[in-house]
C-alpha atoms as a PDB file:
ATOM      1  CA  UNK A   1      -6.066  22.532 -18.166  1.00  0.00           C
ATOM      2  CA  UNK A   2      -6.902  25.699 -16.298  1.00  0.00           C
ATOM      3  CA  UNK A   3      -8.225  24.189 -12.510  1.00  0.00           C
ATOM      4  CA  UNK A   4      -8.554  28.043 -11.320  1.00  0.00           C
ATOM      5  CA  UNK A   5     -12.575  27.914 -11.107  1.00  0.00           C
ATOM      6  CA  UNK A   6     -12.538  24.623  -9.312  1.00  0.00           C
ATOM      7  CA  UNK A   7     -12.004  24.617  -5.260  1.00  0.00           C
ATOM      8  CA  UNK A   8      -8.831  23.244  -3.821  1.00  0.00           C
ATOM      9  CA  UNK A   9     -10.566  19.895  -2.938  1.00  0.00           C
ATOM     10  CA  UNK A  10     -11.661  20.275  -6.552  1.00  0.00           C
ATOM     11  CA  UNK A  11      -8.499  20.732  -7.497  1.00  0.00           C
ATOM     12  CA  UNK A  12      -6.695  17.910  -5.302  1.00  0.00           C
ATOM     13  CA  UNK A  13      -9.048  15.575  -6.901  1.00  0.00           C
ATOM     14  CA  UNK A  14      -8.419  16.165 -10.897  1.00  0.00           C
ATOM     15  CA  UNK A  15      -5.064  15.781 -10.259  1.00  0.00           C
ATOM     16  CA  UNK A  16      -5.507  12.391  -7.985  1.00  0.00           C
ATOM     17  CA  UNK A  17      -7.740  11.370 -11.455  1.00  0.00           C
ATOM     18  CA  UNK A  18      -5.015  12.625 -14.359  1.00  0.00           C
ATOM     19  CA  UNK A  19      -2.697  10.935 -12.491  1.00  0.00           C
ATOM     20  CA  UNK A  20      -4.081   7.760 -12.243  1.00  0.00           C
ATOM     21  CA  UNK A  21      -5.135   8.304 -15.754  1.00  0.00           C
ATOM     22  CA  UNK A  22      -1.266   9.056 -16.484  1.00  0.00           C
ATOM     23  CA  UNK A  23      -0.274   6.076 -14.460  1.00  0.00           C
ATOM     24  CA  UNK A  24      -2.892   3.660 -16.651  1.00  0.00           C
ATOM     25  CA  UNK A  25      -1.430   4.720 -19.851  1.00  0.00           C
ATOM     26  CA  UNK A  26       2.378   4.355 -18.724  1.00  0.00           C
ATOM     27  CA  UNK A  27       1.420   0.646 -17.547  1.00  0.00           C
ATOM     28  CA  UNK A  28      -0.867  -0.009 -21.036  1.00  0.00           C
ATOM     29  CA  UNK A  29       2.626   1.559 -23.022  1.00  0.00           C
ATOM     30  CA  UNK A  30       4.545  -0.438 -20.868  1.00  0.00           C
ATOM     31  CA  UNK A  31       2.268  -3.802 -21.125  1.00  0.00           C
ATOM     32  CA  UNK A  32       2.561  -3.388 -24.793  1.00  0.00           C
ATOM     33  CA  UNK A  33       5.975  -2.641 -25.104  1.00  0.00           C
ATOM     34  CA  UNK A  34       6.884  -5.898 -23.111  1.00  0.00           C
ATOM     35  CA  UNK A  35       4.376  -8.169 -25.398  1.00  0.00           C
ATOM     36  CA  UNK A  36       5.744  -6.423 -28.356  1.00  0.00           C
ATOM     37  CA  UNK A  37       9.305  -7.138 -27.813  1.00  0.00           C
ATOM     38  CA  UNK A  38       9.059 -10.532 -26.458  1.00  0.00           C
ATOM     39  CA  UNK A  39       6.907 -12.049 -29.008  1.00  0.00           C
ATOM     40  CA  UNK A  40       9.194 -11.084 -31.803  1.00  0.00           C
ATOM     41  CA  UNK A  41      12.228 -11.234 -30.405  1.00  0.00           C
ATOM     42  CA  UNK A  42      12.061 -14.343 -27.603  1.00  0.00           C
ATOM     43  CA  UNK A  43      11.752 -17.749 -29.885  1.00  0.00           C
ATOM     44  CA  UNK A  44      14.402 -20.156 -28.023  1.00  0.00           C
ATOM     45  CA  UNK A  45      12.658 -21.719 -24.800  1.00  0.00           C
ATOM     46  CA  UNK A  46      15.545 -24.238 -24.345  1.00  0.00           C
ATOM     47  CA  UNK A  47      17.470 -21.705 -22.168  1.00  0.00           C
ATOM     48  CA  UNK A  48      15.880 -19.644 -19.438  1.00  0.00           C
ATOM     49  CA  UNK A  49      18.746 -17.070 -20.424  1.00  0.00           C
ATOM     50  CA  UNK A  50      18.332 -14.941 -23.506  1.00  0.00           C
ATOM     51  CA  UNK A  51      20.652 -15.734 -26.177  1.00  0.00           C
ATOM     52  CA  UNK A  52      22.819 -12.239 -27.537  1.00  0.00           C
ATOM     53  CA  UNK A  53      20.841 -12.562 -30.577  1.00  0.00           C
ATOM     54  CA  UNK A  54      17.793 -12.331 -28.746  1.00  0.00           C
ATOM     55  CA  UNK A  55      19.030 -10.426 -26.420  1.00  0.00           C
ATOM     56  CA  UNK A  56      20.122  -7.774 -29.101  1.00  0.00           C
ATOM     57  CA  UNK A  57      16.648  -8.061 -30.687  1.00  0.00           C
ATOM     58  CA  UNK A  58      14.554  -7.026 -27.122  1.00  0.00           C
ATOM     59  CA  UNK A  59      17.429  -3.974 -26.994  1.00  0.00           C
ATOM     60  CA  UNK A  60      16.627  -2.596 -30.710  1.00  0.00           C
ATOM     61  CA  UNK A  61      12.972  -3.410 -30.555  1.00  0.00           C
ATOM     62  CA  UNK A  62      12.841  -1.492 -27.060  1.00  0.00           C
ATOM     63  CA  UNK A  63      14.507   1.476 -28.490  1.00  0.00           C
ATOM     64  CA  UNK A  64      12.881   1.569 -31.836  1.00  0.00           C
ATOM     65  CA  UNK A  65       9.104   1.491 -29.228  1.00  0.00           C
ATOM     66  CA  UNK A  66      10.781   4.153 -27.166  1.00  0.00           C
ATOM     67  CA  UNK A  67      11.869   6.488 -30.003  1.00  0.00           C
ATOM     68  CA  UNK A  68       8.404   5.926 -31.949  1.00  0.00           C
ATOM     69  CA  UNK A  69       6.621   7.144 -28.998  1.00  0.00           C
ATOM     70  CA  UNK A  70       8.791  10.238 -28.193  1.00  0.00           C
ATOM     71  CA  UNK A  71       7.475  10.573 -31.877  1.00  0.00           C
ATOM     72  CA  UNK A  72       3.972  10.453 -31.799  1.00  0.00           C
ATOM     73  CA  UNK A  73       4.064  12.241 -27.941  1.00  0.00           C
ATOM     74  CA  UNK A  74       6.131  15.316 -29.827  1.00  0.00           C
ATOM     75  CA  UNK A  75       3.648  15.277 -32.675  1.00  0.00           C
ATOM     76  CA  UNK A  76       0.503  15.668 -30.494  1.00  0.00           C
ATOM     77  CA  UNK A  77       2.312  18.356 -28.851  1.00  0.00           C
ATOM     78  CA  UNK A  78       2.752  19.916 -31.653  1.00  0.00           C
ATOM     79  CA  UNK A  79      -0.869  19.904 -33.191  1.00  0.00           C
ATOM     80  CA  UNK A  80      -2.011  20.686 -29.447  1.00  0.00           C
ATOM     81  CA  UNK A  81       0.206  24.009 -29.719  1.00  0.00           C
ATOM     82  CA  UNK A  82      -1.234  24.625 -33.131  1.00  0.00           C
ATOM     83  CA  UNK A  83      -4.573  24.260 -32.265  1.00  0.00           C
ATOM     84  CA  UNK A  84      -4.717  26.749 -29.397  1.00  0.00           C
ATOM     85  CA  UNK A  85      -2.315  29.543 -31.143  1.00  0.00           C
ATOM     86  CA  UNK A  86      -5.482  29.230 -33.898  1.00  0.00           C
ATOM     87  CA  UNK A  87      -8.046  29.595 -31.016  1.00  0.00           C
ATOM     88  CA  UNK A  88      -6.224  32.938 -30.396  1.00  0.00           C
END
């Protein structure tokens, strides 16, 4: 985003807003990531430790959320670059 027109109190507060708006979507990722993870791999309440089983399950289901959404993130940077070499 070009922020050159704008003021520098302008300025100061787009950036206060896309970070918040960055911070929202890290927590929502996060949020989901957590629910995700623990409702298919956490099924044995008899412990308050995790079993290595489930244990193992949180660590590929984590990685396999991570990796999906380096994906998508890498994709829509893609298509982003795309659409403004077209613009051109």
């Amino acid at each position: 985003m070009d922020f050159s027109t704008l003021n520098t109190a302008e300025q100061a507060h787009m950036s206060r807003v896309i970070e918040k708006k960055q911070m929202q979507d890290f927590m929502r990722m996060y949020s989901r990531l957590v629910d995700r993870c623990f409702n298919a791999c956490c099924n044995d309440f008899t412990s308050k430790a995790l079993s290595s089983k489930e244990e193992q399950c949180v660590l590929n289901c984590t990685d396999k959320f991570l990796k999906h959404s380096e994906r998508v993130g890498a994709r829509f940077a893609e298509q982003n670059a795309d659409m403004m070499s077209s613009q051109s």
